[in-house]
Protein backbone atom coordinates (compact mmCIF):
# COMPACT_ATOMS: atom_id res chain seq x y z
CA UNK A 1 -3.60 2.98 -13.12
CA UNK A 2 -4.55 6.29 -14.56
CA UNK A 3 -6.53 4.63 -17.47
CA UNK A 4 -10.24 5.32 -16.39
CA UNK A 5 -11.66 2.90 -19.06
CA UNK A 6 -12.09 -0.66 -17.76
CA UNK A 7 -13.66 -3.95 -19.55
CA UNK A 8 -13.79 -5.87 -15.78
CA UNK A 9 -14.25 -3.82 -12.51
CA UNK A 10 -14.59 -6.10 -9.50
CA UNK A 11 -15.22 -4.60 -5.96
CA UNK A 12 -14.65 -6.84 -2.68
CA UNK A 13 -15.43 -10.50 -5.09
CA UNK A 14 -15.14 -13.03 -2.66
CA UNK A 15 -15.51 -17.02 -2.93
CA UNK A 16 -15.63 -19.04 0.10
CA UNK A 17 -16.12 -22.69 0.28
CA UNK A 18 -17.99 -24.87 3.18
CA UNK A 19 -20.36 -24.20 5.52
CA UNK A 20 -19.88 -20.48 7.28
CA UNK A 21 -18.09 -22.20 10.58
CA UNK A 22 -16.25 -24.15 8.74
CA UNK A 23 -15.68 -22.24 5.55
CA UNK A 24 -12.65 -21.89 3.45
CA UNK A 25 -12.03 -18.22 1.28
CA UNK A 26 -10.33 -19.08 -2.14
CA UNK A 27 -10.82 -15.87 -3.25
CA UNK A 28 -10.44 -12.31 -0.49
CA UNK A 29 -12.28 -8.96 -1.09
CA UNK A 30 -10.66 -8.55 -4.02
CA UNK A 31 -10.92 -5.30 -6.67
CA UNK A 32 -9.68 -6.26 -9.88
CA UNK A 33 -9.12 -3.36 -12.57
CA UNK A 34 -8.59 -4.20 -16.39
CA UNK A 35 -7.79 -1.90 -18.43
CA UNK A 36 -9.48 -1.46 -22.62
CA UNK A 37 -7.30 -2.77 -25.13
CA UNK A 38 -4.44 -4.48 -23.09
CA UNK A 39 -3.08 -7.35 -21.90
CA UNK A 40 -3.58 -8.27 -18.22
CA UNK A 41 -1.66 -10.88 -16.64
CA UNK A 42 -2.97 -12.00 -13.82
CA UNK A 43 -0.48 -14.02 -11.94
CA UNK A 44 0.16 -15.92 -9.50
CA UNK A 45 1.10 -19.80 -7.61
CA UNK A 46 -1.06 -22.84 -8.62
CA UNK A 47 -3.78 -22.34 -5.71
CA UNK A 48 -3.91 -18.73 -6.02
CA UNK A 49 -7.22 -18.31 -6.51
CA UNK A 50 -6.75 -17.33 -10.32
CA UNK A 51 -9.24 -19.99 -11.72
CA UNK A 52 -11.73 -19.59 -8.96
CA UNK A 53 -12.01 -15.57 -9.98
CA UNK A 54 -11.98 -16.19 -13.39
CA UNK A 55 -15.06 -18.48 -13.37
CA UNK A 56 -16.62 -16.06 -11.29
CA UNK A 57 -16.29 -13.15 -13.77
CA UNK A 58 -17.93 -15.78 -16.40
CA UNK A 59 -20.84 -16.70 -14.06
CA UNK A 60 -19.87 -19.93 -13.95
CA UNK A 61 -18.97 -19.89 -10.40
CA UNK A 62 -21.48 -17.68 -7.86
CA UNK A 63 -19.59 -15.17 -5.85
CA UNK A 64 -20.17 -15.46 -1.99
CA UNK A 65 -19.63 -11.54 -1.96
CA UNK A 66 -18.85 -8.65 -3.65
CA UNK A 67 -19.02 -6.55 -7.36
CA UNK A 68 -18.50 -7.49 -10.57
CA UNK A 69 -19.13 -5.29 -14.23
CA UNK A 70 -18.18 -6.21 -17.23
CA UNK A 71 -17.69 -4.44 -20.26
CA UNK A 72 -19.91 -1.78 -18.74
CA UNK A 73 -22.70 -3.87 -17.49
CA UNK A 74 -23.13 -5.09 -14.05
CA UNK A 75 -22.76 -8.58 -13.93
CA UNK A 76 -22.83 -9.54 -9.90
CA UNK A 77 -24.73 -6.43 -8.75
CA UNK A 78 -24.50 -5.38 -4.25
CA UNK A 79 -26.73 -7.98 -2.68
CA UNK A 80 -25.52 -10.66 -4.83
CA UNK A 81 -28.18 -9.91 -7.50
CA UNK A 82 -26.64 -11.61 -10.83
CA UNK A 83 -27.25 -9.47 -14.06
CA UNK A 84 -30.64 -10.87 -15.70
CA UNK A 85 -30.52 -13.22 -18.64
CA UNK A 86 -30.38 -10.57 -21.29
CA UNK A 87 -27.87 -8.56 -19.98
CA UNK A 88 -26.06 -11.22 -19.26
CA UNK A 89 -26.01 -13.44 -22.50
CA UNK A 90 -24.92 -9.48 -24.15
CA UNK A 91 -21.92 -9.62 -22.07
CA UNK A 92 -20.94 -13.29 -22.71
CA UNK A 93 -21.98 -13.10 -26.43
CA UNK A 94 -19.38 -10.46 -26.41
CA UNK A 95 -17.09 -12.41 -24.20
CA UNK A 96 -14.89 -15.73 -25.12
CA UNK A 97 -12.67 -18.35 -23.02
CA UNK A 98 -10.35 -20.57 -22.25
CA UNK A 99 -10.30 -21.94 -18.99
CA UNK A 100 -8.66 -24.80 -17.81
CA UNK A 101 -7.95 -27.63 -20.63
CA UNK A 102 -9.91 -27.15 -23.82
CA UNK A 103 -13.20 -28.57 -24.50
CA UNK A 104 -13.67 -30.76 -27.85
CA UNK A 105 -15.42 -33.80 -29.31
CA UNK A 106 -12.12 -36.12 -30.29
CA UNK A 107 -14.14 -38.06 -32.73
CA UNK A 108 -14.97 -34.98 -35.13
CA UNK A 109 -12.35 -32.92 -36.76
CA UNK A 110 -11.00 -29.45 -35.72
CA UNK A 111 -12.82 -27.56 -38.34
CA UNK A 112 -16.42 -29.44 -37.02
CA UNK A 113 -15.39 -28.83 -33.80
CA UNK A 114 -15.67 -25.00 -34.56
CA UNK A 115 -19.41 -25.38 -36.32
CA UNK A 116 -20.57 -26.88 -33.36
CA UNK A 117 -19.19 -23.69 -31.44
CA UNK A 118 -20.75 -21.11 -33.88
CA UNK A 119 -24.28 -23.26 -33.95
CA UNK A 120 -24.44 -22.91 -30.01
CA UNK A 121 -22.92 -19.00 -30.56
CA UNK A 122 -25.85 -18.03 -33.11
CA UNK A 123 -22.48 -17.30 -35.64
CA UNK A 124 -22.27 -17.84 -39.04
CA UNK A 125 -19.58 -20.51 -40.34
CA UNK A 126 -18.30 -18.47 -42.43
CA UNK A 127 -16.27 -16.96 -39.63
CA UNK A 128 -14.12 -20.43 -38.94
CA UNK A 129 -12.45 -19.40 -41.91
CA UNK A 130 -10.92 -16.56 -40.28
CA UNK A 131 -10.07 -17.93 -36.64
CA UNK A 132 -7.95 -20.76 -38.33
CA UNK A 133 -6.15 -18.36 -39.95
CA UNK A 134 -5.66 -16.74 -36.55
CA UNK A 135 -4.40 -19.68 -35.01
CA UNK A 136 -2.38 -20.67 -37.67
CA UNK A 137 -4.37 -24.16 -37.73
CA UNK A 138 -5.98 -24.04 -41.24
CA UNK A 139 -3.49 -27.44 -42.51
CA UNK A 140 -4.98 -29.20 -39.81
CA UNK A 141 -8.79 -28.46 -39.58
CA UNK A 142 -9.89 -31.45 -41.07
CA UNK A 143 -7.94 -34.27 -38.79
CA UNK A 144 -9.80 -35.53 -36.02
CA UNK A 145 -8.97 -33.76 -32.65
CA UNK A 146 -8.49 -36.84 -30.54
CA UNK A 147 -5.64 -36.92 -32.42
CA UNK A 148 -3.87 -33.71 -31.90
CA UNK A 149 -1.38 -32.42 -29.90
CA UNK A 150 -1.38 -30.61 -26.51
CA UNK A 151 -0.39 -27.57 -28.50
CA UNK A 152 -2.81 -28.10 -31.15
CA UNK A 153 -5.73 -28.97 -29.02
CA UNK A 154 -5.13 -25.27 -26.56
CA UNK A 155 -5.30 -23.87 -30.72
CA UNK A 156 -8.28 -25.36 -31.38
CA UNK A 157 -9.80 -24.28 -28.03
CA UNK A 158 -8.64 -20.26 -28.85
CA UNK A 159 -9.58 -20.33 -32.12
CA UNK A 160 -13.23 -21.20 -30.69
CA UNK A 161 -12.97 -18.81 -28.02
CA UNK A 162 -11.99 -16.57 -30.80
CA UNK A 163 -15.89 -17.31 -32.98
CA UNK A 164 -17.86 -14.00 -32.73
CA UNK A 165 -15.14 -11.32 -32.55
CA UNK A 166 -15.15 -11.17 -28.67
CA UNK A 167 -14.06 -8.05 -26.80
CA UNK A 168 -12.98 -9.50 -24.21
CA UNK A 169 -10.82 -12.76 -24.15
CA UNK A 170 -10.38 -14.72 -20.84
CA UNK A 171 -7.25 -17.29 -21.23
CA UNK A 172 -6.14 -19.51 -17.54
CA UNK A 173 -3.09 -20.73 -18.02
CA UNK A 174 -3.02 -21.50 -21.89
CA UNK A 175 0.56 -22.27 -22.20
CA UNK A 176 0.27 -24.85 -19.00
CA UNK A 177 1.82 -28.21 -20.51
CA UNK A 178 3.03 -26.97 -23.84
CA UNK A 179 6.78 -27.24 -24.85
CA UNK A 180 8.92 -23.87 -25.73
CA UNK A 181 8.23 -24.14 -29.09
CA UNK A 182 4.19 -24.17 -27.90
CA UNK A 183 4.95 -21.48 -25.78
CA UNK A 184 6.51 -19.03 -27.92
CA UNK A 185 3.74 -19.80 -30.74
CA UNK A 186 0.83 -19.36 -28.46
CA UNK A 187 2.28 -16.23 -26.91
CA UNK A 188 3.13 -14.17 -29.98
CA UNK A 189 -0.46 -15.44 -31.02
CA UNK A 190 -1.96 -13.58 -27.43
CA UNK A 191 0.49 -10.61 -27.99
CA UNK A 192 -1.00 -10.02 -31.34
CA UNK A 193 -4.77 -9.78 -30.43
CA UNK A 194 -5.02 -5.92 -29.07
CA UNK A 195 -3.71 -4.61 -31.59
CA UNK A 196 -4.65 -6.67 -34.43
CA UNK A 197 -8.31 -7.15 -33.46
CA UNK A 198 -8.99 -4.73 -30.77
CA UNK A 199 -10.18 -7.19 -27.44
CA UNK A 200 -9.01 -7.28 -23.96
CA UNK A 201 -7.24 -10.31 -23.24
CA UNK A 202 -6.53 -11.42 -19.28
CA UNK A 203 -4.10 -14.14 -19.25
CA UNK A 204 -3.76 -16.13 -16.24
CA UNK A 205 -0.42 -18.04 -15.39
CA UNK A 206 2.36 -19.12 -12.62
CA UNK A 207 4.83 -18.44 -15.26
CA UNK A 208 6.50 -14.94 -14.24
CA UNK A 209 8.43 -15.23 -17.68
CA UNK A 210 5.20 -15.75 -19.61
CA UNK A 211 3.68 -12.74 -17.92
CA UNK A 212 6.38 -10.43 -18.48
CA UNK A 213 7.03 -11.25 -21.93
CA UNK A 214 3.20 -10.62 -22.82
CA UNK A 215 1.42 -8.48 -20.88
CA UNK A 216 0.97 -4.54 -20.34
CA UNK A 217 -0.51 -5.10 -16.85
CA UNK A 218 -0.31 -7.49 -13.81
CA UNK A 219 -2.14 -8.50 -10.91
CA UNK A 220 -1.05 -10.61 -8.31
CA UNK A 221 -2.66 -12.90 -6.65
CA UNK A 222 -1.69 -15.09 -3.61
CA UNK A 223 -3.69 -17.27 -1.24
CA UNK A 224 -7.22 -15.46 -2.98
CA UNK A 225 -5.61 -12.02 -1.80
CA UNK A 226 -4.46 -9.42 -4.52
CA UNK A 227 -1.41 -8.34 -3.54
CA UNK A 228 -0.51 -6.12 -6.51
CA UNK A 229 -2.26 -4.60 -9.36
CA UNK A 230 -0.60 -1.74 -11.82
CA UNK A 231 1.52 -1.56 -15.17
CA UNK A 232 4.14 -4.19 -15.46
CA UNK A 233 6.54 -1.20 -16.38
CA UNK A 234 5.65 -0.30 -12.55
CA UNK A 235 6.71 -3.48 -10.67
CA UNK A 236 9.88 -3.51 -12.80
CA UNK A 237 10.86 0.05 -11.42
CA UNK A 238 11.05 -1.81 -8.29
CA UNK A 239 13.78 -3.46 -8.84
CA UNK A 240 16.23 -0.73 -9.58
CA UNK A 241 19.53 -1.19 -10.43
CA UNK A 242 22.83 -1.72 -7.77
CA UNK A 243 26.27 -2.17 -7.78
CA UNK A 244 27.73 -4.94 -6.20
CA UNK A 245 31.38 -5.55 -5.21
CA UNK A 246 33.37 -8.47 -3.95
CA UNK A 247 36.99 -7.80 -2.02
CA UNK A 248 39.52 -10.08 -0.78
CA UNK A 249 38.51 -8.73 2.42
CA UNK A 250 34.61 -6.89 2.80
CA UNK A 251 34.65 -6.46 6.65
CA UNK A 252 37.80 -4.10 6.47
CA UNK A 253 36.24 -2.28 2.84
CA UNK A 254 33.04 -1.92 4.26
CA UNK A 255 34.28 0.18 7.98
CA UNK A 256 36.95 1.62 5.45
CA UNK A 257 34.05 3.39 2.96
CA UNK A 258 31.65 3.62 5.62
CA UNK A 259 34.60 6.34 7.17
CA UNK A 260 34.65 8.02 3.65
CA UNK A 261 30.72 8.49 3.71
CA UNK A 262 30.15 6.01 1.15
CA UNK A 263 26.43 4.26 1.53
CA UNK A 264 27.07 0.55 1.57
CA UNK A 265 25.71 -3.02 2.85
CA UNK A 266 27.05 -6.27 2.89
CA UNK A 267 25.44 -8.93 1.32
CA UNK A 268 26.35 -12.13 1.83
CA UNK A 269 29.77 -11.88 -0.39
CA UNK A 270 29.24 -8.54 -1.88
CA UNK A 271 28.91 -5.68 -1.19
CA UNK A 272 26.01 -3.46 -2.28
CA UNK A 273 25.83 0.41 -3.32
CA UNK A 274 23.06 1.73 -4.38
CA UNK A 275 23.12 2.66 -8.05
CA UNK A 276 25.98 4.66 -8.33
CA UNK A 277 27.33 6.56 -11.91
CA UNK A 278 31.14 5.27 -13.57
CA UNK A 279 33.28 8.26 -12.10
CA UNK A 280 31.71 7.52 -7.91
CA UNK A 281 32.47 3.76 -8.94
CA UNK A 282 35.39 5.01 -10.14
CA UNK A 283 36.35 6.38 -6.70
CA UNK A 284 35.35 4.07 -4.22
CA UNK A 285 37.70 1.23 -6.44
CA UNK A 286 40.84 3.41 -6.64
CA UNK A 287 40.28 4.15 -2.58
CA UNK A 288 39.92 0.38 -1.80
CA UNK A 289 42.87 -0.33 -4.08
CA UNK A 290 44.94 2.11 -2.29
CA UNK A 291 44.17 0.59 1.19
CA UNK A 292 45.69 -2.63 -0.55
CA UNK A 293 41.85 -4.40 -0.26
CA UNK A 294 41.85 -6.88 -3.29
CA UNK A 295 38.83 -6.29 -5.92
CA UNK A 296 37.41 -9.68 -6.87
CA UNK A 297 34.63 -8.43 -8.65
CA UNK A 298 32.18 -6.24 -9.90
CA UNK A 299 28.79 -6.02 -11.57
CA UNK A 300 25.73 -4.26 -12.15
CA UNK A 301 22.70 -6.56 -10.42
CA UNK A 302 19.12 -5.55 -10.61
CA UNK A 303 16.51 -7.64 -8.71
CA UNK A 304 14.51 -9.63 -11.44
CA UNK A 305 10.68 -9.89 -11.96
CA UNK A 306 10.94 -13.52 -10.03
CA UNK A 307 12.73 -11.86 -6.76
CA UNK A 308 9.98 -9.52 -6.47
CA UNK A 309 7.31 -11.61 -7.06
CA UNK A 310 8.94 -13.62 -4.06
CA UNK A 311 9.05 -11.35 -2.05
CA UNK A 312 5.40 -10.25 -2.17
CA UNK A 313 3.99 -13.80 -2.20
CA UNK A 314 6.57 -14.85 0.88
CA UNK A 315 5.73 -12.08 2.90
CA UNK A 316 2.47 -10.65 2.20
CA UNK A 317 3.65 -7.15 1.31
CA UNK A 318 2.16 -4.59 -1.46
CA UNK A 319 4.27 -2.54 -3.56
């Protein structure tokens, strides 16, 4: 990343769990990097390790090991030494999140819900006002939140995460049991934020389509290791674009352009060129067609977000 200012630095966080013979790491030596003003998706399996680091960049988890500043202020210091209580109340007051299911009283309404959020914030009411409007949740503020939906409820908890004009905004998985129509809502809501009202948001989520479709940068985490950690625009110049042909008979097309100099593997049914412009594709068709080899098909195929992620979770790899 060439963007030098960050909103969370972590160097070497670690979490391990059980006694030292016996212990367990969730989370490995890892150095996260987020950048101002974007959206960081930090992906990765259920088990990752996602929700462990989160927790530990709000304090409510105590690292085993390792660095953590936020917004500028160092919140696990070397040695372990947590930030004091001033510094770190400034970093939480500027701080809000979502992790894990929301939290709410079902027996009080959605809008008293939010008063009980800005009386433990030090935040005046009048700012509930505004979050609804955020969330889109202002018809419903006054039913009782035991009796609203899945989607309604992860609103409710954002719109109190939202209280206090945070700079930073810590979602874990906040689209985890909604239906599309949830989905799309709560992610153009999450796109929106930057830009709109100028926080950080990292997103956590398994969902590679959720990631992609929201966030400027990625990290990738997998069995508490961080196994990738740039632009999103990066990882998707790894999967560049190929040509892939299928014959009536490969073996014979593949010796056949492998004699004319023409780069080619076989994959499976297809053949595979690397990405090649119309008039080469051009050629190596009219030069199997005149060696009387049948062409079945062809097609463009690029790699997708999913295959790469794959590949770096199945075999430990780093792009």
């Amino acid at each position: 990343m060439k963007k030098n200012n960050f909103v969370i630095t972590t160097r070497n966080l670690t979490k391990n769990y059980g006694k030292s013979s016996h212990s367990h790491a969730a989370v490995k030596q890892i150095d996260l990097a987020v950048p101002e003003g974007c959206i960081y998706g930090f992906l990765g399996p259920n088990g990752a390790g996602k929700s462990t680091t989160m927790k530990m960049l709000l304090g409510l988890i105590k690292p085993t090991n390792g660095e953590i500043t936020i917004l500028g202020t160092p919140f696990v210091s070397p040695g372990h030494t947590c930030a004091s209580e001033k510094d770190r109340l400034a970093v939480l007051k500027q701080t809000g999140s979502l992790i894990e299911s929301p939290s709410y009283y079902g027996h009080l309404t959605g809008r008293e819900n939010l008063e009980i959020v800005c009386t433990l914030k030090n935040i005046p009411k009048k700012e509930i006002n505004e979050v609804l409007s955020i969330v889109r949740m202002e018809n419903q503020q006054h039913k009782k939140a035991g009796h609203y939906s899945l989607g309604m409820k992860q609103r409710l908890g954002l719109a109190g995460a939202l209280l206090g004009h945070p700079k930073l905004l810590l979602l874990d998985e906040p689209t985890n049991g909604l239906d599309p129509a949830g989905i799309s809502e709560i992610r153009d809501l999450i796109r929106s934020l930057p830009e709109t009202y100028h926080m950080t948001v990292m997103v956590s989520s398994h969902l590679l389509g959720e990631i992609d479709q929201m966030a400027d940068y990625a990290g990738i985490i997998n069995k508490g290791q961080l196994i990738y950690q740039d632009s999103l625009l990066r990882l998707h110049e790894h999967s560049r674009k190929q040509l892939r042909l299928r014959t009536d008979n490969n073996s014979r097309a593949l010796c056949l352009l492998e004699e004319n100099s023409i780069r080619c593997t076989l994959d499976g049914d297809f053949l595979m060129f690397p990405e090649t412009n119309d008039g080469k594709t051009a050629f190596l068709v009219s030069r199997l067609v005149q060696e009387g080899i049948g062409i079945l098909r062809i097609e463009e195929y690029q790699k997708s977000l999913e295959d790469i992620f794959l590949s770096l979770t199945g075999k430990q790899v780093s792009l």
